[in-house]
Protein backbone atom coordinates (compact mmCIF):
# COMPACT_ATOMS: atom_id res chain seq x y z
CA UNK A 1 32.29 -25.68 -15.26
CA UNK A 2 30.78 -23.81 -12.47
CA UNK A 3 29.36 -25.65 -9.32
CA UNK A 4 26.28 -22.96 -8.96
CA UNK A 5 23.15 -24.09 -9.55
CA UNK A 6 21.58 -22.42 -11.97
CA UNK A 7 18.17 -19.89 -10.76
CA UNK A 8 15.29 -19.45 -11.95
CA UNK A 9 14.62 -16.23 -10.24
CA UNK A 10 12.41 -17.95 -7.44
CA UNK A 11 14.50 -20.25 -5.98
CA UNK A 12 18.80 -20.11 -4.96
CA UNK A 13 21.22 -21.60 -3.13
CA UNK A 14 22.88 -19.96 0.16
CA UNK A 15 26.55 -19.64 1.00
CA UNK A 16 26.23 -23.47 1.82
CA UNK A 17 24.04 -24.84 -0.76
CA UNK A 18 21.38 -24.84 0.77
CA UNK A 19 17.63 -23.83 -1.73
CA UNK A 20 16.56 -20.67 -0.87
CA UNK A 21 12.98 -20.84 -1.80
CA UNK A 22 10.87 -18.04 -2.53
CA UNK A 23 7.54 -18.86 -3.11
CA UNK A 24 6.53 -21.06 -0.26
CA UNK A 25 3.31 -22.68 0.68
CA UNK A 26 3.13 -20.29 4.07
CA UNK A 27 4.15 -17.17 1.54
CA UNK A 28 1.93 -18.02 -1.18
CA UNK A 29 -1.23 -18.30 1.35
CA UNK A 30 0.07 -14.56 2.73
CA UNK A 31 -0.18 -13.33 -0.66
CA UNK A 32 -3.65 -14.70 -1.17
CA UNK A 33 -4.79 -13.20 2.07
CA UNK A 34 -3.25 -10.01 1.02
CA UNK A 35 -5.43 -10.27 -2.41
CA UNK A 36 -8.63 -10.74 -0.46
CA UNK A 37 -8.16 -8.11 2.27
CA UNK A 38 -7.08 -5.53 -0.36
CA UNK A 39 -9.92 -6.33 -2.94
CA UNK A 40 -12.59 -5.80 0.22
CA UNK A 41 -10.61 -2.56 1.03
CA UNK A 42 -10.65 -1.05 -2.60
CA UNK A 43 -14.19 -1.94 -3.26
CA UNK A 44 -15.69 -0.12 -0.38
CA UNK A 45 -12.71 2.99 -0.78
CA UNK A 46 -14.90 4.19 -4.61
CA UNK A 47 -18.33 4.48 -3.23
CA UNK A 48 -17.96 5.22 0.57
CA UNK A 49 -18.64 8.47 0.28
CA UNK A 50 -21.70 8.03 -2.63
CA UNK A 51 -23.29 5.66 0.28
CA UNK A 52 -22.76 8.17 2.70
CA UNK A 53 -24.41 10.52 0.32
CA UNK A 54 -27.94 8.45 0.30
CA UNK A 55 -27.65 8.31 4.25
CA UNK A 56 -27.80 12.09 4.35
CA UNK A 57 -24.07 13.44 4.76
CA UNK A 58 -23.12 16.71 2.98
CA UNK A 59 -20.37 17.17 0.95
CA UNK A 60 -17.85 17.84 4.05
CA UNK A 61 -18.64 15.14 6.21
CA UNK A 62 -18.62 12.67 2.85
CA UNK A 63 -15.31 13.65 2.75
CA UNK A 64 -14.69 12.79 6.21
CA UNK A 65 -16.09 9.76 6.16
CA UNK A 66 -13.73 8.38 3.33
CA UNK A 67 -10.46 9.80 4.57
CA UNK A 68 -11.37 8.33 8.40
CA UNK A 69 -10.10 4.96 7.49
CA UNK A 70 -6.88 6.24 6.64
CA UNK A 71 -6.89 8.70 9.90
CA UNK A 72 -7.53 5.72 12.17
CA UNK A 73 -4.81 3.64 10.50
CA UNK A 74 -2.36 5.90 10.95
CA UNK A 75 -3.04 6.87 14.80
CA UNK A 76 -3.10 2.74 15.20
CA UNK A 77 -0.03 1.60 13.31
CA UNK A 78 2.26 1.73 16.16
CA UNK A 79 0.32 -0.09 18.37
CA UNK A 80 -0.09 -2.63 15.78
CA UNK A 81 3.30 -2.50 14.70
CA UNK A 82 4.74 -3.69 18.68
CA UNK A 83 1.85 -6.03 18.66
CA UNK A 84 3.09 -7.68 15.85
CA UNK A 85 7.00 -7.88 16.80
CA UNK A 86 5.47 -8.94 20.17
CA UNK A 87 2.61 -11.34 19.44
CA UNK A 88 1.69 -14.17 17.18
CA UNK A 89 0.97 -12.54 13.84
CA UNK A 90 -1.69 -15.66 12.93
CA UNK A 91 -3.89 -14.08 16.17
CA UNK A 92 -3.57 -9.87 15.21
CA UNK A 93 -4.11 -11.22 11.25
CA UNK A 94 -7.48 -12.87 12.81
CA UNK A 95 -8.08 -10.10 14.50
CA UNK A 96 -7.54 -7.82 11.28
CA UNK A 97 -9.53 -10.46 9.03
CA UNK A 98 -12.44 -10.37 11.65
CA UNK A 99 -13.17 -6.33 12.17
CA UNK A 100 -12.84 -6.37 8.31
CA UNK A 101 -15.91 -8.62 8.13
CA UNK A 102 -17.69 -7.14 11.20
CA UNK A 103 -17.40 -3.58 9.35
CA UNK A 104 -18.40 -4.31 6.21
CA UNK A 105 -21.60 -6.07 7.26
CA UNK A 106 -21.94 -2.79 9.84
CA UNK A 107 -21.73 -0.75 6.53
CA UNK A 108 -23.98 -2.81 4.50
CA UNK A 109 -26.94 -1.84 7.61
CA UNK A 110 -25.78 1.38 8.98
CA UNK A 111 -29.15 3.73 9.11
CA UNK A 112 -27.46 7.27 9.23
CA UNK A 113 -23.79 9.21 8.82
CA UNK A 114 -23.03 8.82 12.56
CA UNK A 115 -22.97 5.20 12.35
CA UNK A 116 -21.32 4.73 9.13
CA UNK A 117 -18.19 6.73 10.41
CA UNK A 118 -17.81 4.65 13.51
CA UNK A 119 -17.93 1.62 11.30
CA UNK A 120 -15.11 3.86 9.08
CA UNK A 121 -12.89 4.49 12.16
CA UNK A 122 -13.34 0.72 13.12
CA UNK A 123 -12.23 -0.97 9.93
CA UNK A 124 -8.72 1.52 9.96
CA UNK A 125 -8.41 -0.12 13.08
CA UNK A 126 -8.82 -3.70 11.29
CA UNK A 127 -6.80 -1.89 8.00
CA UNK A 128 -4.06 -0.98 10.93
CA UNK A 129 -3.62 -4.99 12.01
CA UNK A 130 -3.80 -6.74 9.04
CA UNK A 131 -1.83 -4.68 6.39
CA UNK A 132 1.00 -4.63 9.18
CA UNK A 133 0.95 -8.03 9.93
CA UNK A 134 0.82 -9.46 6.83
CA UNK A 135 3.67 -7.55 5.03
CA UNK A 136 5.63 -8.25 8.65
CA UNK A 137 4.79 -12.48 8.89
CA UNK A 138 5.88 -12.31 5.17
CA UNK A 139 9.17 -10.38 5.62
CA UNK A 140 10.35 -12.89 8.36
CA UNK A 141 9.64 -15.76 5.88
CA UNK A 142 11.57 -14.53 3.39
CA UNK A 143 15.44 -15.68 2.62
CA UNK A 144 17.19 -11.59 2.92
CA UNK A 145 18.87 -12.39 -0.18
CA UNK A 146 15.32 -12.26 -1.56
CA UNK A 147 13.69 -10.15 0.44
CA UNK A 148 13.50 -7.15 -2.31
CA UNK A 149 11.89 -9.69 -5.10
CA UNK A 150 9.30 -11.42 -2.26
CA UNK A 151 8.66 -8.04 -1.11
CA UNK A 152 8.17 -7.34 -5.09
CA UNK A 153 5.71 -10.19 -5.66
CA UNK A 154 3.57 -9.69 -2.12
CA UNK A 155 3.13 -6.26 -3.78
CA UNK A 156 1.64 -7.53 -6.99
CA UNK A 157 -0.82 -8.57 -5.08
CA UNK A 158 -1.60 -4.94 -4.26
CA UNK A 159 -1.54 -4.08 -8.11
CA UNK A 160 -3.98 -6.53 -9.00
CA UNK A 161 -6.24 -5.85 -6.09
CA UNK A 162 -6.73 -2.20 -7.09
CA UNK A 163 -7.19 -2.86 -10.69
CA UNK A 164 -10.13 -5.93 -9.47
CA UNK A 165 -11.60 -4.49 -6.15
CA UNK A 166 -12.52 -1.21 -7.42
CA UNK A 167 -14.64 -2.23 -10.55
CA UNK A 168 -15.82 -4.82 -9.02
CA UNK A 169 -17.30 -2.65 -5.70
CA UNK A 170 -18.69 0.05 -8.31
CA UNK A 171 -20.29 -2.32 -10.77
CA UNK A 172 -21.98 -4.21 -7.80
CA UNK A 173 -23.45 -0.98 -6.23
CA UNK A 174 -24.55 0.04 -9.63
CA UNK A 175 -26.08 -3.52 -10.96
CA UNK A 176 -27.48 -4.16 -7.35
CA UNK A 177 -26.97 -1.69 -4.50
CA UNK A 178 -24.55 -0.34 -1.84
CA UNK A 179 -25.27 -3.05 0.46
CA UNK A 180 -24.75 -5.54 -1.87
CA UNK A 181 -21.42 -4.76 -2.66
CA UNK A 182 -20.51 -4.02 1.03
CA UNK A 183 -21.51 -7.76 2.12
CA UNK A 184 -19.56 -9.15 -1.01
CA UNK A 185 -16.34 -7.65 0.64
CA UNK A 186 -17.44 -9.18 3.73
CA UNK A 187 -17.19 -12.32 1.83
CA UNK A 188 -13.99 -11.46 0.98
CA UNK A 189 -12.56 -10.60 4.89
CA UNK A 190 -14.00 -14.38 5.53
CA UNK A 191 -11.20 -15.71 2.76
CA UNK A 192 -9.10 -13.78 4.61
CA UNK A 193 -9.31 -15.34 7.52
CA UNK A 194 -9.57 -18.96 6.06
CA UNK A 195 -6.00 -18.04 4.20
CA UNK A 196 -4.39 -17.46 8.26
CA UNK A 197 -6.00 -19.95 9.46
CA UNK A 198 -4.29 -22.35 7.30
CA UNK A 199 -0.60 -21.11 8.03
CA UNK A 200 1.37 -23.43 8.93
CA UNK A 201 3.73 -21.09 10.66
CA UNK A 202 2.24 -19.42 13.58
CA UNK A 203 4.28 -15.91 13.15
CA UNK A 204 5.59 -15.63 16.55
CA UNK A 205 8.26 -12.94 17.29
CA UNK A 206 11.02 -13.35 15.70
CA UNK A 207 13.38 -12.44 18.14
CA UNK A 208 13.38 -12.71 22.05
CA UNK A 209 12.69 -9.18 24.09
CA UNK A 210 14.02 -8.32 26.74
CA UNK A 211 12.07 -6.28 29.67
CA UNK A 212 12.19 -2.35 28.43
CA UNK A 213 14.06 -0.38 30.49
CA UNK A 214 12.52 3.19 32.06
CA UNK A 215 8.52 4.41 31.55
CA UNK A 216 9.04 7.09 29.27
CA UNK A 217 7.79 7.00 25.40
CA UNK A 218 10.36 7.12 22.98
CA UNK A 219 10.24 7.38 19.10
CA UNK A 220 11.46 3.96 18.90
CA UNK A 221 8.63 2.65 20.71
CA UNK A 222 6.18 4.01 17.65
CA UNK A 223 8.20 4.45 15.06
CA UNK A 224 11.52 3.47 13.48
CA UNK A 225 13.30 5.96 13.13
CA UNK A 226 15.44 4.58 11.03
CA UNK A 227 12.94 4.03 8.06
CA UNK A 228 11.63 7.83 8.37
CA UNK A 229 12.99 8.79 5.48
CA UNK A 230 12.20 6.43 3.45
CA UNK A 231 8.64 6.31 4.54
CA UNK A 232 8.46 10.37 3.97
CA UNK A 233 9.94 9.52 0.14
CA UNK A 234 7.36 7.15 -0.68
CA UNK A 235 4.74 9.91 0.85
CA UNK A 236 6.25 12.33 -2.07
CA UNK A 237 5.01 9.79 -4.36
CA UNK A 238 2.39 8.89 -2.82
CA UNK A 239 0.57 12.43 -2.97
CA UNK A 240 0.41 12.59 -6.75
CA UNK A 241 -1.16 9.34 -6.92
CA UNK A 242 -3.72 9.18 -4.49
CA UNK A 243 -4.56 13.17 -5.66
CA UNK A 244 -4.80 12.12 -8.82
CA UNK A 245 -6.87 8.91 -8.23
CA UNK A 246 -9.16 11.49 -6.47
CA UNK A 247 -9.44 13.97 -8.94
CA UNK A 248 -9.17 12.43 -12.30
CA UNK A 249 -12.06 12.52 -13.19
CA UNK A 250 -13.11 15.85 -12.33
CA UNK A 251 -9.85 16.88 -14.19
CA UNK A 252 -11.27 14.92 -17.52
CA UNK A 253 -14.58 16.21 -16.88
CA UNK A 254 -13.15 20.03 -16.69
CA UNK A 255 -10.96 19.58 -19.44
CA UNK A 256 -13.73 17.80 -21.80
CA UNK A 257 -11.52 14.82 -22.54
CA UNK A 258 -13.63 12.84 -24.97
CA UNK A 259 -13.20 9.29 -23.41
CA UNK A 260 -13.17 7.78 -20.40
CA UNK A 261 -10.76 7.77 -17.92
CA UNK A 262 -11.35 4.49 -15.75
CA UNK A 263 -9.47 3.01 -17.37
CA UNK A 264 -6.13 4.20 -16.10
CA UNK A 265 -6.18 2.26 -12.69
CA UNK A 266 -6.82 -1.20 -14.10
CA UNK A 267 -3.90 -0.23 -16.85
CA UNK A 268 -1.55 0.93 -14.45
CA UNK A 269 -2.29 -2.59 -11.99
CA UNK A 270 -1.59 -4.88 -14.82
CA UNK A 271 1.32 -2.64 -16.17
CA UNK A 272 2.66 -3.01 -12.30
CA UNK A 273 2.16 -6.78 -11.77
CA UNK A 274 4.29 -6.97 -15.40
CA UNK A 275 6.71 -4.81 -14.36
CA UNK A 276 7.55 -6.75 -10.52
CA UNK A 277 7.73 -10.04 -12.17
CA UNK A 278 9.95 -8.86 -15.06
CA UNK A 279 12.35 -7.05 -12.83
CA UNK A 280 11.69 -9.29 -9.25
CA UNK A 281 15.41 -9.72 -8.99
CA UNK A 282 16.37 -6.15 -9.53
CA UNK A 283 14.96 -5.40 -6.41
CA UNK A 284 17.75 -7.03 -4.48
CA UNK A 285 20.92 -6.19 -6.99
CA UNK A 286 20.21 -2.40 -8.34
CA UNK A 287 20.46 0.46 -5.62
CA UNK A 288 18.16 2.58 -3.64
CA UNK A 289 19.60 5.56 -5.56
CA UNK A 290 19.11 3.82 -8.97
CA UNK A 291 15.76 3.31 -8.06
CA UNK A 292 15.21 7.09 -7.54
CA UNK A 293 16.56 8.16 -10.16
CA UNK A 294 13.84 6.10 -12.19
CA UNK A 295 10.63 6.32 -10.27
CA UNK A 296 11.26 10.04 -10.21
CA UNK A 297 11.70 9.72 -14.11
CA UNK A 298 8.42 8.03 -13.98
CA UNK A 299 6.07 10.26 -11.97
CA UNK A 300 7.25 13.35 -13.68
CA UNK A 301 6.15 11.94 -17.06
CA UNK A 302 3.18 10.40 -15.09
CA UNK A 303 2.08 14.30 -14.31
CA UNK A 304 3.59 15.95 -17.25
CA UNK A 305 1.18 13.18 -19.64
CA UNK A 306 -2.00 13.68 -17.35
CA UNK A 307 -1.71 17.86 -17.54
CA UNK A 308 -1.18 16.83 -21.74
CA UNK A 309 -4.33 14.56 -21.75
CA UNK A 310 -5.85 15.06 -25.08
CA UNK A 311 -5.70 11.32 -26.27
CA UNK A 312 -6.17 7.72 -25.12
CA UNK A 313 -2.51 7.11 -26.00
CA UNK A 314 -1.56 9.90 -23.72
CA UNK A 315 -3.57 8.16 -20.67
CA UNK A 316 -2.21 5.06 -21.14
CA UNK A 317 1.21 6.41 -20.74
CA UNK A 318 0.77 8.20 -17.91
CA UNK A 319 -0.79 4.61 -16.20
CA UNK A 320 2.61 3.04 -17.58
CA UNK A 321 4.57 5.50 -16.03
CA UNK A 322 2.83 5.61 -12.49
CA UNK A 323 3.56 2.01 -12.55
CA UNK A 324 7.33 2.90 -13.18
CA UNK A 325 7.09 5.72 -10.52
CA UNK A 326 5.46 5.10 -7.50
CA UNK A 327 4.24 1.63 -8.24
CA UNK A 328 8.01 0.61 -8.17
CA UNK A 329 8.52 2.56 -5.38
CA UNK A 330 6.08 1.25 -3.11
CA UNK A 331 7.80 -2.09 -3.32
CA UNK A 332 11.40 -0.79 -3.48
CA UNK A 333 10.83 1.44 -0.32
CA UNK A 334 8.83 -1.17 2.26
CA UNK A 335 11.95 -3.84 1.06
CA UNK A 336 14.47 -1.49 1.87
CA UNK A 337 12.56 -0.47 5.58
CA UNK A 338 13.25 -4.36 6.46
CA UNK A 339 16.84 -4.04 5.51
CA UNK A 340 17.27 -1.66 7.48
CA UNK A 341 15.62 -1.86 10.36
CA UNK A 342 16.44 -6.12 10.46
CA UNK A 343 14.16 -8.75 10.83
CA UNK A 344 13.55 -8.37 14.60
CA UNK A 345 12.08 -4.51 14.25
CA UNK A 346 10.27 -5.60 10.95
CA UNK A 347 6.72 -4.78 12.31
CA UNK A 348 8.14 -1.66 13.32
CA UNK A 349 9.76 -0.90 10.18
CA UNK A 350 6.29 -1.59 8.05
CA UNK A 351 4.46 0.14 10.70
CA UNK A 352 6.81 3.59 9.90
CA UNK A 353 6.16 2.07 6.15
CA UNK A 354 2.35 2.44 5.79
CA UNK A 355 2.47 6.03 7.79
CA UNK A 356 4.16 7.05 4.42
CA UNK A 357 1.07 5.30 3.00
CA UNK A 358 -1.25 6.93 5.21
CA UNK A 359 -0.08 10.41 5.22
CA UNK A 360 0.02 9.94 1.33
CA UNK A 361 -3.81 8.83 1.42
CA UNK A 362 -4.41 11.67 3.46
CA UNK A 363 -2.70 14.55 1.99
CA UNK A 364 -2.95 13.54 -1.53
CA UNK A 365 -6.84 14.21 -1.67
CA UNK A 366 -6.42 17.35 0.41
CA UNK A 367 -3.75 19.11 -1.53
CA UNK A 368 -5.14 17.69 -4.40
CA UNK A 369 -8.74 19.56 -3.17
CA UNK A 370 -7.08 22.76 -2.40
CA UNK A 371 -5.40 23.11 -6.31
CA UNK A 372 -8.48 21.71 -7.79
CA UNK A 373 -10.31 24.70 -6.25
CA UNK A 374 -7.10 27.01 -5.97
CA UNK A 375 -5.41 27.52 -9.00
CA UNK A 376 -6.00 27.07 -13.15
CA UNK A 377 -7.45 23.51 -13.92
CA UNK A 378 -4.40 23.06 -16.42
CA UNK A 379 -1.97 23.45 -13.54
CA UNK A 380 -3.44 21.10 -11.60
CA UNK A 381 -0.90 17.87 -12.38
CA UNK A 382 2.41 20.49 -12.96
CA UNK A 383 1.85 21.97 -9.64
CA UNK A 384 2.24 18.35 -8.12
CA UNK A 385 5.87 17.89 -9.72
CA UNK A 386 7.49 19.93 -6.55
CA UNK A 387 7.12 16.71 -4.82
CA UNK A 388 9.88 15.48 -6.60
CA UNK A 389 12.58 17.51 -5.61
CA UNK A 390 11.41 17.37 -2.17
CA UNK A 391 11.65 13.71 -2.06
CA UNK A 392 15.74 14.25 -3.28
CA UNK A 393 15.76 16.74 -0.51
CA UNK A 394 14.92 14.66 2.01
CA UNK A 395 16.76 11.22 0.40
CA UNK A 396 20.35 13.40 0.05
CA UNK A 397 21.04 13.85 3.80
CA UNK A 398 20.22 10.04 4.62
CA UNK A 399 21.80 9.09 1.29
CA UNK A 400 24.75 7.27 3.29
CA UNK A 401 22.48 4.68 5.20
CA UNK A 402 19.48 4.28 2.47
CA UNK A 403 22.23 2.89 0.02
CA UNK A 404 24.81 1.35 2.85
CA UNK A 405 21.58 -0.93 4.16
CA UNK A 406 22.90 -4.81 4.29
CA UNK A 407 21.10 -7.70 4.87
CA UNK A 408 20.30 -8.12 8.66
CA UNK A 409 19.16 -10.45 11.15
């Protein structure tokens, strides 16, 4: 009879016996802060630019306005990222939690465009801290056995944030107003902050630094460069989705589909949060390259069933299959960036992470603008699919060190 203790897929033994726990008090609180700050973040991202609308912004400065959150994100990450392999994460999350709450109140009373796009650039800076931090405080809690099915889980909390935040911001500003739903999510950025606050573990570095050597700026000091690649796959999958969450709509509205098409985003989130917890411990046994293979299976049906849409059915499958694309991606890439960068360089390695992210948010929308008004409405989705082979192009060269990442320390 075997000595191993038997697993229940959330807690194991190490090499010595010892439990390896995976949901902890400290990670479950994480998580719940993570809920929070993304549920205030996707109920202002759906009606942003509609507010800005009633303040007096055209069509081109709407735009701007929505995509600045993203833009000041990515220009910050760095700096967050050192701050958080340099500082106690409890203090930047704080810091996060509390320009969340000062910009959402600042949105709820800004009086004209100007002033709603300053409160836009300051809340990237907030979206910068606090989205870094908290996947970086959770990564160094984690046993790196587990590290793929706790990066898994911290990501349902993503899926079931965009499925509640962004009905919830839209039916507020529709049963109430704009401001309304604003100071709700300001509600929200105060749980936030309760959830650090109560951390028991303070989230300093994890490792010791040593004085840096030499004044001049290296790539290492912003990014790791190690986790480029990966963060530039997940940005191949991360241009379909956000263009499509942009333009779905239009594309039903174009294309007369008889129903409504809402409903794909809260499908997709619960599909997603299914999906993690049925395959949490694949994350850490199956291979980067087996995970390829299938997400790219799953946003080419994703785009091939949206440029088909002529049924319910044929919606629904396209929401299961972004949740097999870049749903799994999302947490298969950020848990591999850990691996490979090690726990000390975490909050660099999430930093490089969410650039993916934030180029994706960026670029998805405007590529997604330019075919929308560039080519034939039906070609709108197939035109997307040459992400895929890009993301193969860039994942063959690398292949060696994706796939050869090991646990580190």
């Amino acid at each position: 009879m075997s000595g191993r203790a038997p697993s229940d897929g959330y807690t194991r033994r190490d090499g010595d016996g010892r439990k390896e726990r995976l949901i902890t008090r400290d990670v479950a609180l994480i998580m719940a802060a993570t809920f929070f700050f993304m549920t205030a973040s996707m109920m202002s991202g759906p009606i942003i630019a509609g507010f800005a609308h009633t303040l007096g912004a055209n069509g081109a400065l709407m735009g701007f306005i929505a995509g600045a959150l993203s833009l000041a994100a990515l220009f910050c990450r760095p700096v967050a990222g050192r701050l958080s392999d340099r500082t106690s994460k409890r203090v930047l999350a704080v810091v996060g939690g509390a320009l969340y709450l000062i910009t959402n109140v600042w949105y709820a009373y800004a009086s004209n465009p100007a002033s709603l796009l300053a409160a836009r650039i300051v809340n990237g800076v907030g979206f910068a801290c606090i989205s870094v931090c908290l996947s970086t405080w959770l990564s160094t809690l984690l046993p790196l056995s587990r590290m793929g099915a706790g990066m898994g889980l911290y990501g349902t909390m993503n899926a079931l944030a965009q499925a509640f935040g962004p009905d919830l911001g839209i039916r507020i500003s529709k049963a109430v107003s704009y401001r309304a739903a604003f100071l709700t999510a300001s509600a929200m950025a105060v749980l936030v902050v309760v959830c650090v606050l109560c951390i028991r573990d303070a989230g300093r570095p994890y490792a010791a630094r040593t004085a840096e050597k030499g004044r001049r700026l290296r790539l290492s000091a912003l990014f790791e460069p190690k986790v480029i690649p990966i963060a530039l796959i997940f940005m191949m999958f991360g241009i379909p989705y956000f263009a499509n969450q942009s333009f779905i709509v239009d594309y039903a509205a174009h294309m007369q589909v008889p129903f409504g098409v809402s409903v794909f985003f809260p499908i997709y989130a619960l599909v997603l949060l299914a999906v993690r917890i049925v395959l949490r411990n694949w994350f850490d046994t199956k291979s980067f390259l087996f995970f390829l293979m299938l997400c790219t299976v799953g946003d080419v049906a994703m785009l091939l069933s949206l440029a088909h849409l002529r049924s319910f059915w044929m919606l629904a499958l396209a929401a299961v299959m972004t949740a097999g694309g870049y749903g799994l991606m999302s947490s298969v890439t950020q848990a591999k960036a850990v691996l490979i960068a090690g726990k000390a360089r975490s909050g660099m390695a999430n930093t490089t992470y969410y650039a993916g992210i934030d180029l994706g948010m960026f670029l998805g929308p405007l590529i997604g603008g330019l075919l929308f008004g560039g080519v034939p409405i039906a070609w709108f989705y197939p035109a997307l699919l040459v992400t895929m082979p890009i993301a193969w192009a860039i994942y063959l060269p690398f292949r060696r060190t994706i796939n050869g990442a090991l646990p580190r320390s």
